[in-house]
PDB file of N, CA and C in Angstrom:
ATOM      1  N   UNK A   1    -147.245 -72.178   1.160  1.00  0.00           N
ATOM      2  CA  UNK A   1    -147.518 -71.005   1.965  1.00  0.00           C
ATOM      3  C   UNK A   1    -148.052 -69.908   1.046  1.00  0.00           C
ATOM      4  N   UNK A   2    -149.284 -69.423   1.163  1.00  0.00           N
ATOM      5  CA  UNK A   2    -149.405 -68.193   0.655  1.00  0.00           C
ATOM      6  C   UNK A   2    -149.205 -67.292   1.103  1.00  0.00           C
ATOM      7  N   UNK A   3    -149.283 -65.809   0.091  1.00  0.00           N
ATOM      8  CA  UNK A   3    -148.226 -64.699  -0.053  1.00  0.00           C
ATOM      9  C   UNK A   3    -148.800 -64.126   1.228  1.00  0.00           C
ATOM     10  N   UNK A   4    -149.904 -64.476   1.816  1.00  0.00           N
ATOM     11  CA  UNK A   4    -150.628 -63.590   2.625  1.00  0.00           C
ATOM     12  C   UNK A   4    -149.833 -63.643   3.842  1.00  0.00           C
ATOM     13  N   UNK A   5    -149.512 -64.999   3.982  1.00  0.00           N
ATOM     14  CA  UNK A   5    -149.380 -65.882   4.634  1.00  0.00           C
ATOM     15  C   UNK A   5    -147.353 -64.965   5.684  1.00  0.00           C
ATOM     16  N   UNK A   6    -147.133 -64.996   4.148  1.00  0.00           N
ATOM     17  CA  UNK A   6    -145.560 -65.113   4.036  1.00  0.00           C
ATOM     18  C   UNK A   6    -145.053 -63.549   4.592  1.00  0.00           C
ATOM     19  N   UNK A   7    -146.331 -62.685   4.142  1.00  0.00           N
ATOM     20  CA  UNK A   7    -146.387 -61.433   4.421  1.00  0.00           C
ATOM     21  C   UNK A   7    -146.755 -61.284   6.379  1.00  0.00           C
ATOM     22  N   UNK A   8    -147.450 -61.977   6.200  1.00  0.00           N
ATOM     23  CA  UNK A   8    -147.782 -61.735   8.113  1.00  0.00           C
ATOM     24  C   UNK A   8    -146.117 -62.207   8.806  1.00  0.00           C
ATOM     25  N   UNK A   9    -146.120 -63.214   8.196  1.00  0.00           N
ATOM     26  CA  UNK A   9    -145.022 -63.931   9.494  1.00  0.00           C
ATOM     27  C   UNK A   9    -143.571 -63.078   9.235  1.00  0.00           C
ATOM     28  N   UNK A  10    -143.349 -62.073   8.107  1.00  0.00           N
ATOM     29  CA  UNK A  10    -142.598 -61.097   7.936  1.00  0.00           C
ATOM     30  C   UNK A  10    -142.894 -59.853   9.055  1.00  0.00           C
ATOM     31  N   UNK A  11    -144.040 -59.237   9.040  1.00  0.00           N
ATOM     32  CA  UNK A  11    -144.248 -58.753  10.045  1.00  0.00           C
ATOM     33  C   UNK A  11    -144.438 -59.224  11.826  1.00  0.00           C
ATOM     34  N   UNK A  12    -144.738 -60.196  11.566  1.00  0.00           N
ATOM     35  CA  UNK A  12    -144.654 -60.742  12.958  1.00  0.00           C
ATOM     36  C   UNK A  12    -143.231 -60.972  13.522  1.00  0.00           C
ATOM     37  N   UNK A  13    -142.472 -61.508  12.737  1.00  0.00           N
ATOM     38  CA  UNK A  13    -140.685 -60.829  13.039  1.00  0.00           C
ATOM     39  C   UNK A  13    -140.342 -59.813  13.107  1.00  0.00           C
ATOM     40  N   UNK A  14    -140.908 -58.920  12.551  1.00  0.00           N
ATOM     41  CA  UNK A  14    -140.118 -57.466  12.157  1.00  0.00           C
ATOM     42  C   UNK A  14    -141.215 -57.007  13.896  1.00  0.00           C
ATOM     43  N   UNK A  15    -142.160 -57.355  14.609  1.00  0.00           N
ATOM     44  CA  UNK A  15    -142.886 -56.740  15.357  1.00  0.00           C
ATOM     45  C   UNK A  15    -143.473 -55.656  14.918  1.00  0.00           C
ATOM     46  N   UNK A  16    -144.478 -56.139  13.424  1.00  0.00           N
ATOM     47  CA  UNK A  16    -145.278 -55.008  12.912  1.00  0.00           C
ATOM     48  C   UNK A  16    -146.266 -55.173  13.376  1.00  0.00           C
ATOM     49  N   UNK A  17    -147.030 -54.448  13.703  1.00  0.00           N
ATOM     50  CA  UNK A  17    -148.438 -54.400  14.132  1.00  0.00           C
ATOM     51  C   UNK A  17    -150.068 -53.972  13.507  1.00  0.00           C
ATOM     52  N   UNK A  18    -149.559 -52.627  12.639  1.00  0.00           N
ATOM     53  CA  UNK A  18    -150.662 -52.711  11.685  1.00  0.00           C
ATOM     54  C   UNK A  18    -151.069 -53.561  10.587  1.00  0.00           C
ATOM     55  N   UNK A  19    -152.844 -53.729  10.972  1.00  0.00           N
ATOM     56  CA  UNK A  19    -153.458 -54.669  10.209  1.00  0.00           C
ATOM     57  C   UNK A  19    -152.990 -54.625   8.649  1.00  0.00           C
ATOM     58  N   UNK A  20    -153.143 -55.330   7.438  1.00  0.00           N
ATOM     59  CA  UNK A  20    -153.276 -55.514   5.987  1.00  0.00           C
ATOM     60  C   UNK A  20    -154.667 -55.337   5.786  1.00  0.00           C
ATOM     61  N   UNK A  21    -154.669 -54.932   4.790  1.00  0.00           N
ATOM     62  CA  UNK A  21    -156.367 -54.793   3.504  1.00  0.00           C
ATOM     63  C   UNK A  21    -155.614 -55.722   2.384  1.00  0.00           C
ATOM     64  N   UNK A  22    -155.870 -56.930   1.975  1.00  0.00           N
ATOM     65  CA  UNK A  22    -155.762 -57.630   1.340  1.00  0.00           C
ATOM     66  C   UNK A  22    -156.414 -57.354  -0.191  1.00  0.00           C
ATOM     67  N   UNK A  23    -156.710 -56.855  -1.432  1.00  0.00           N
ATOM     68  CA  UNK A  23    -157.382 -56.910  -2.172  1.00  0.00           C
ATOM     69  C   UNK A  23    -157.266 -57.852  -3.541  1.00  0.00           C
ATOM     70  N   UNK A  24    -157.867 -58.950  -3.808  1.00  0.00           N
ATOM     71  CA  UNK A  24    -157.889 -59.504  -4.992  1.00  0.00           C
ATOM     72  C   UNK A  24    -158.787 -59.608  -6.050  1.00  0.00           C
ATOM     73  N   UNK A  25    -159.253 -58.684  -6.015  1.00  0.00           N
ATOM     74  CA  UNK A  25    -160.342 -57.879  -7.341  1.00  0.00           C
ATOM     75  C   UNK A  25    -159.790 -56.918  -7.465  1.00  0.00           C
ATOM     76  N   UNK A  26    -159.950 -56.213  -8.538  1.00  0.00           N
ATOM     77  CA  UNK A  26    -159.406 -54.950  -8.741  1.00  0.00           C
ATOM     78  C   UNK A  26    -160.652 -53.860  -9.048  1.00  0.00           C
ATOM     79  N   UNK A  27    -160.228 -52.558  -7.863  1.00  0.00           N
ATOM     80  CA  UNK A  27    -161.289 -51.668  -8.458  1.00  0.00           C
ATOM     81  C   UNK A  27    -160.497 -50.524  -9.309  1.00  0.00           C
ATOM     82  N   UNK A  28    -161.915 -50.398 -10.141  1.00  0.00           N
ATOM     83  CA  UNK A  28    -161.663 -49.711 -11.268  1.00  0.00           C
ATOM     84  C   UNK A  28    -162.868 -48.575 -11.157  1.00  0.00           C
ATOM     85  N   UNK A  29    -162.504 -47.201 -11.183  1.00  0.00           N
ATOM     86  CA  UNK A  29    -163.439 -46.259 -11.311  1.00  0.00           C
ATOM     87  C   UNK A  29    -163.182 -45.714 -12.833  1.00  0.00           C
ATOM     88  N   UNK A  30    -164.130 -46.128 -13.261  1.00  0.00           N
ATOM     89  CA  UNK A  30    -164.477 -45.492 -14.375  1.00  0.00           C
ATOM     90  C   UNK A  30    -164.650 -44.076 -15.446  1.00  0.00           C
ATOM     91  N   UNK A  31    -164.190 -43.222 -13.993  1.00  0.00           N
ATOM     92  CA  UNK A  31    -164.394 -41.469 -14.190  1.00  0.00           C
ATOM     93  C   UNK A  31    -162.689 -41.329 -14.691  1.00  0.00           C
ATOM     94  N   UNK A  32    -162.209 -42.706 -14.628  1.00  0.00           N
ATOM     95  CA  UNK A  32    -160.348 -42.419 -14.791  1.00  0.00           C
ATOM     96  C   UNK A  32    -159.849 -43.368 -16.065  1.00  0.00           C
ATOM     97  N   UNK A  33    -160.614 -43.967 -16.572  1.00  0.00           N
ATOM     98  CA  UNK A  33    -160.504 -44.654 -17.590  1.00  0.00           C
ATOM     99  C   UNK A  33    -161.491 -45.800 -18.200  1.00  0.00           C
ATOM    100  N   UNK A  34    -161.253 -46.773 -18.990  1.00  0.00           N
ATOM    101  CA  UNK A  34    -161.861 -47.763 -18.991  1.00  0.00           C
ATOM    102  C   UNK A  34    -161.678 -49.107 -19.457  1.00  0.00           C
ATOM    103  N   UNK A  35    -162.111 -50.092 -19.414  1.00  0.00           N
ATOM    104  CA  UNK A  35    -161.939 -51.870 -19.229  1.00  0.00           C
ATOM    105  C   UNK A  35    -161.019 -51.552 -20.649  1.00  0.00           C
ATOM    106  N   UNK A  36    -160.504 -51.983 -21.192  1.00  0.00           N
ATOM    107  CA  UNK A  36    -159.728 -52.184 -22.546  1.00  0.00           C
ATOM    108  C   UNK A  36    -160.222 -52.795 -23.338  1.00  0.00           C
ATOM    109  N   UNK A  37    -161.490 -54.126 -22.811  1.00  0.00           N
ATOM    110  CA  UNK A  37    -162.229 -54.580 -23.768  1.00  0.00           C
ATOM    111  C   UNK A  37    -163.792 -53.679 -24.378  1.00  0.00           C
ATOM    112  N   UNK A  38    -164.056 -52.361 -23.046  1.00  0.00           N
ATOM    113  CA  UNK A  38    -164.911 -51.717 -23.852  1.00  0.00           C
ATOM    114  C   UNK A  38    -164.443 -50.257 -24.485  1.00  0.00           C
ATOM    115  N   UNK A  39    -163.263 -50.488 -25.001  1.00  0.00           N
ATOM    116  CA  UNK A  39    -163.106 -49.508 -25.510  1.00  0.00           C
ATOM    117  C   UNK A  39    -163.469 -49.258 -26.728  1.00  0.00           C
ATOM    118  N   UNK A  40    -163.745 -48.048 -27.266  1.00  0.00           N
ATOM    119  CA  UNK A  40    -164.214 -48.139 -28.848  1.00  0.00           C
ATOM    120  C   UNK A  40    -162.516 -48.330 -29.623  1.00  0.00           C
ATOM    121  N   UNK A  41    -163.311 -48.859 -30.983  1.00  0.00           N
ATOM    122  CA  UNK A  41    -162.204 -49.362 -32.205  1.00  0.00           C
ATOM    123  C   UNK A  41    -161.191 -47.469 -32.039  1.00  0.00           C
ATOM    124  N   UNK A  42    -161.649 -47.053 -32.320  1.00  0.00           N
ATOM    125  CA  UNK A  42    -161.029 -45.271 -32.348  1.00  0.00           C
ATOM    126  C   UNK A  42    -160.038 -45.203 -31.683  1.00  0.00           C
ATOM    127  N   UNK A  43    -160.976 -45.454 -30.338  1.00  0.00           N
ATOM    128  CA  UNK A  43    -160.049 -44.472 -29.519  1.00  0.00           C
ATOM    129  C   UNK A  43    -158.706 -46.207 -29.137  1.00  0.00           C
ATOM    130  N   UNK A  44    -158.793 -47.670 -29.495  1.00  0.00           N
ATOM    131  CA  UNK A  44    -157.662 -48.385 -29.464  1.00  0.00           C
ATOM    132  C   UNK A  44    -156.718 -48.107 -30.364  1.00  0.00           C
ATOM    133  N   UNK A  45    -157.374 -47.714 -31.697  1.00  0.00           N
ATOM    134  CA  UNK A  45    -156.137 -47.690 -32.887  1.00  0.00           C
ATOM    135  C   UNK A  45    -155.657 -45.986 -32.496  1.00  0.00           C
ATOM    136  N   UNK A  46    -156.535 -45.058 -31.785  1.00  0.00           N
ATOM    137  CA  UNK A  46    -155.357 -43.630 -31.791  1.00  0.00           C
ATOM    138  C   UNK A  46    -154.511 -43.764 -30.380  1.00  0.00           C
ATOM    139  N   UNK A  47    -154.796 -44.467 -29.671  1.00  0.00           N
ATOM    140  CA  UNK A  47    -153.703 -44.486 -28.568  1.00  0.00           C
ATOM    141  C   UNK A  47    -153.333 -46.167 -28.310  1.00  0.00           C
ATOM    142  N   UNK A  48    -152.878 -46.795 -29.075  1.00  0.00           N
ATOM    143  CA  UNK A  48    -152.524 -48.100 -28.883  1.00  0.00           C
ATOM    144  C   UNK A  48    -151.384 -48.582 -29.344  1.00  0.00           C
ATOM    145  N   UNK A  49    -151.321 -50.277 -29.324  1.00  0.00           N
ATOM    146  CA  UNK A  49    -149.848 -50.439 -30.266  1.00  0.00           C
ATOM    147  C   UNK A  49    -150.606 -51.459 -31.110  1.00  0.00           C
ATOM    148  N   UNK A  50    -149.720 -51.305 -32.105  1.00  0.00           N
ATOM    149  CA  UNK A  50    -150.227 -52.192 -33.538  1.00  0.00           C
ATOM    150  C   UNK A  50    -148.751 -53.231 -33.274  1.00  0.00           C
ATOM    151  N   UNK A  51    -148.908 -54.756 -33.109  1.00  0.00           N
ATOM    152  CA  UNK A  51    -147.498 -55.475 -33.374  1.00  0.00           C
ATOM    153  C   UNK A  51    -147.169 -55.815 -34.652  1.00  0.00           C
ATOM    154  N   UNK A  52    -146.477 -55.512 -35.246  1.00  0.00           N
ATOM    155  CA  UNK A  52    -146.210 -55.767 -36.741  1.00  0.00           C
ATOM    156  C   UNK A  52    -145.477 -56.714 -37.131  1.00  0.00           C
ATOM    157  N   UNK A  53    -145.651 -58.055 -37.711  1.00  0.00           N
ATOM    158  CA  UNK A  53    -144.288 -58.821 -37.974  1.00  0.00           C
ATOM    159  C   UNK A  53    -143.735 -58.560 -39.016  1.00  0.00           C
ATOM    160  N   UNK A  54    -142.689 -57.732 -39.098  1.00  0.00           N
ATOM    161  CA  UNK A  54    -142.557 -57.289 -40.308  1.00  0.00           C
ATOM    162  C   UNK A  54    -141.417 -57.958 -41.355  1.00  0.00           C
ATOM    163  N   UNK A  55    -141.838 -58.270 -42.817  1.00  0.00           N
ATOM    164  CA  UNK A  55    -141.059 -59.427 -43.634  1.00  0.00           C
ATOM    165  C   UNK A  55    -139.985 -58.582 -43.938  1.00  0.00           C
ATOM    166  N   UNK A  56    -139.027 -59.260 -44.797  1.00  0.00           N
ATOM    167  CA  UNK A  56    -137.607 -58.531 -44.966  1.00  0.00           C
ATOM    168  C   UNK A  56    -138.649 -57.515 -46.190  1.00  0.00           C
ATOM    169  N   UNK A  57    -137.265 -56.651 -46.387  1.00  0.00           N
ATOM    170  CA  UNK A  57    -137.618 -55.802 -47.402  1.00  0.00           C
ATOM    171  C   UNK A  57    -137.549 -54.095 -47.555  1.00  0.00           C
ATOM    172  N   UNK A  58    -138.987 -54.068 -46.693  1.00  0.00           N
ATOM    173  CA  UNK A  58    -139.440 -52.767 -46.515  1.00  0.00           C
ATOM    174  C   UNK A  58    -139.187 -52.297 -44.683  1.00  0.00           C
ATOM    175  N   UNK A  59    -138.728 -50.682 -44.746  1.00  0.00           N
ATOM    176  CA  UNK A  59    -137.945 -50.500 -43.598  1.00  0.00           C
ATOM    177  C   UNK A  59    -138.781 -50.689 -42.556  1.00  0.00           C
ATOM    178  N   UNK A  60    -138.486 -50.418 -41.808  1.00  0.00           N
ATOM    179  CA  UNK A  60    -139.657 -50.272 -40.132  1.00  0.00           C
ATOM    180  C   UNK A  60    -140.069 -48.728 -40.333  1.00  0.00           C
ATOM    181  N   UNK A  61    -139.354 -47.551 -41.135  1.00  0.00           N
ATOM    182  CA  UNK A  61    -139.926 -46.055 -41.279  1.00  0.00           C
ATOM    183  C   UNK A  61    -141.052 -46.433 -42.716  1.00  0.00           C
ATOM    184  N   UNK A  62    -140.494 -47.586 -43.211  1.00  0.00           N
ATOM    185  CA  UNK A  62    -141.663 -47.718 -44.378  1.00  0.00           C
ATOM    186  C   UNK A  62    -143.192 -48.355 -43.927  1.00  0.00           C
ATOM    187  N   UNK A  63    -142.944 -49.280 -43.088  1.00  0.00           N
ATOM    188  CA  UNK A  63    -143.732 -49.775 -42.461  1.00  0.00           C
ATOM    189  C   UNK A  63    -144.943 -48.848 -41.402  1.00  0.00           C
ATOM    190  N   UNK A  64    -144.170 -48.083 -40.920  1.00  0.00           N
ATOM    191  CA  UNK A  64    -144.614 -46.982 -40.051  1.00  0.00           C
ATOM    192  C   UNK A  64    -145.678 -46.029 -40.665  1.00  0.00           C
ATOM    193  N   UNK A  65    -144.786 -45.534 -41.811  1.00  0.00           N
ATOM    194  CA  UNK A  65    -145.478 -44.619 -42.953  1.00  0.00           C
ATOM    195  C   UNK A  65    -146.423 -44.592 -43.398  1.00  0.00           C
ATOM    196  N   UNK A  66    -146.768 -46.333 -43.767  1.00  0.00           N
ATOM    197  CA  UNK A  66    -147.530 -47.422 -44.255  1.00  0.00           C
ATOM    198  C   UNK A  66    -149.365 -46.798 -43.079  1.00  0.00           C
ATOM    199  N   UNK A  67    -148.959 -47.705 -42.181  1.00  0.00           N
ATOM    200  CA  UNK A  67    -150.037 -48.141 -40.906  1.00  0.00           C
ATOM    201  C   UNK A  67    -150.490 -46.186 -40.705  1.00  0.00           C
ATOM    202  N   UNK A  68    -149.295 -45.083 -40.779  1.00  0.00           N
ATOM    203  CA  UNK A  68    -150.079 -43.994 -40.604  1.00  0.00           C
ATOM    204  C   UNK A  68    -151.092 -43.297 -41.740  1.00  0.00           C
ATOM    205  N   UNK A  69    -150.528 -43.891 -43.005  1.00  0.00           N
ATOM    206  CA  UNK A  69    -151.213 -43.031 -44.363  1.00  0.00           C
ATOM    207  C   UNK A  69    -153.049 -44.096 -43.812  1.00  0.00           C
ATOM    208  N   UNK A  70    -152.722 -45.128 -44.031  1.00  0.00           N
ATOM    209  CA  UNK A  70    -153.920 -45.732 -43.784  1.00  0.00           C
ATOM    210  C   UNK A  70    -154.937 -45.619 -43.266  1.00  0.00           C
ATOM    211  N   UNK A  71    -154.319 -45.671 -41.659  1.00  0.00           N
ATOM    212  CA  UNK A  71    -155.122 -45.346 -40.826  1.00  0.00           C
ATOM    213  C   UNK A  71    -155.200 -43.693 -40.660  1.00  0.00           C
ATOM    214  N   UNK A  72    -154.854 -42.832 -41.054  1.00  0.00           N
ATOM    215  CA  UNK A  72    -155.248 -41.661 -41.091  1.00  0.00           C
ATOM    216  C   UNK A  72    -154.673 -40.923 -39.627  1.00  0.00           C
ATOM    217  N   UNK A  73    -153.443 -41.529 -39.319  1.00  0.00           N
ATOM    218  CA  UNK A  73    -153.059 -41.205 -38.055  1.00  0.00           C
ATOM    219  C   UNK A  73    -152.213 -39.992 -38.173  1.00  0.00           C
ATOM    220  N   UNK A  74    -152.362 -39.120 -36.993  1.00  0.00           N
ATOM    221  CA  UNK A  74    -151.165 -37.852 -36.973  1.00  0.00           C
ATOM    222  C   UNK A  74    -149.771 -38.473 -36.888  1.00  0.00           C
ATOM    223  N   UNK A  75    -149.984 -39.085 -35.649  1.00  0.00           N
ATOM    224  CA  UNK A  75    -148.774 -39.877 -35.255  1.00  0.00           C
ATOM    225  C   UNK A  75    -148.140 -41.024 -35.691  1.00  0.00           C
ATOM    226  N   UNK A  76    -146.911 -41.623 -36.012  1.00  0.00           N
ATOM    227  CA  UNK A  76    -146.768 -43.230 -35.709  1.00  0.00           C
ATOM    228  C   UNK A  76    -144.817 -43.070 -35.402  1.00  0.00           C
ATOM    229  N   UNK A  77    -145.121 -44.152 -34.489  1.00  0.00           N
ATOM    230  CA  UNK A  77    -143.459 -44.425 -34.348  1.00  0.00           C
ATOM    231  C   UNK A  77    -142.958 -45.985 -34.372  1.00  0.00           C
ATOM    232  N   UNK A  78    -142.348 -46.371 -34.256  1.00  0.00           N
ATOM    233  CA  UNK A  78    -141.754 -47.476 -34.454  1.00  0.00           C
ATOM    234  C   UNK A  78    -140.215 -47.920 -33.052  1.00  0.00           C
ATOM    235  N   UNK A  79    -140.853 -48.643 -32.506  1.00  0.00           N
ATOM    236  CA  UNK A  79    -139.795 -48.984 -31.291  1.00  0.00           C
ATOM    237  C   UNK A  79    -138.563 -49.935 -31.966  1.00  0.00           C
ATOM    238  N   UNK A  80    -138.077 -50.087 -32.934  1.00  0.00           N
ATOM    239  CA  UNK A  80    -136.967 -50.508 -33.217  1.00  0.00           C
ATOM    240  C   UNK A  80    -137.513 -51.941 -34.063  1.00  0.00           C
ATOM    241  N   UNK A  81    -136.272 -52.548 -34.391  1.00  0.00           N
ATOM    242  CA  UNK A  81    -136.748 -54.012 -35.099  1.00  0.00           C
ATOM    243  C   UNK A  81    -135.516 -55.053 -34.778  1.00  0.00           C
ATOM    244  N   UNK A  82    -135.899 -56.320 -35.117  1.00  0.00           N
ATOM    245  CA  UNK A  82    -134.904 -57.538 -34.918  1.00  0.00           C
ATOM    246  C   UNK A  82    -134.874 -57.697 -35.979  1.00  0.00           C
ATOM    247  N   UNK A  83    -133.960 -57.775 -37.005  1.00  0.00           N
ATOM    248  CA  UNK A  83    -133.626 -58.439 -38.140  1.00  0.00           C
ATOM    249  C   UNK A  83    -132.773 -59.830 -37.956  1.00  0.00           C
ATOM    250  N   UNK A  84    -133.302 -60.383 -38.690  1.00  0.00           N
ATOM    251  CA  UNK A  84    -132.661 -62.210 -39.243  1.00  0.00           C
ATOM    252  C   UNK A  84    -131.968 -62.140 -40.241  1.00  0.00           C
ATOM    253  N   UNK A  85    -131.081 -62.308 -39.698  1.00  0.00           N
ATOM    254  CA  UNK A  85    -129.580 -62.976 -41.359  1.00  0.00           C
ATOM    255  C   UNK A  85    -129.710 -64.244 -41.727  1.00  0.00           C
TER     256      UNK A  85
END
């Protein structure tokens, strides 16, 4: 059964009556953002995430420190880490 499917006969119990707009493309206006694959290198590395696997050793604030001196960033933070014993 598809969802479309599963969705009508929900309303047809419930005695809903207004139609669905189904959409499986997605629109995208462009005046509000853009595709992620045309974004420039810039503007991914100043508002993006970098995944880091990071080896034992050096901290996740060292690591952080690291990726901002480099890249010349104002910002950097670090969402926490999993360490292995």
């Amino acid at each position: 059964m598809k969802l479309y499917d599963f969705i009508q006969s929900i309303d047809s119990f419930c005695s809903y009556d207004n139609p669905w707009t189904f959409k499986t493309e997605p629109e995208i206006d462009e005046s509000h953002g853009s595709y992620p694959d045309k974004r420039e290198i810039n503007s991914l590395i100043r508002n993006g995430i970098i995944n880091v696997d990071k080896p034992p050793g050096p901290t996740s604030h060292e690591v952080a420190f690291w990726i901002k001196q480099r890249l010349s960033l104002n910002r950097v933070g670090h969402g926490g880490t999993l360490e292995l014993l």
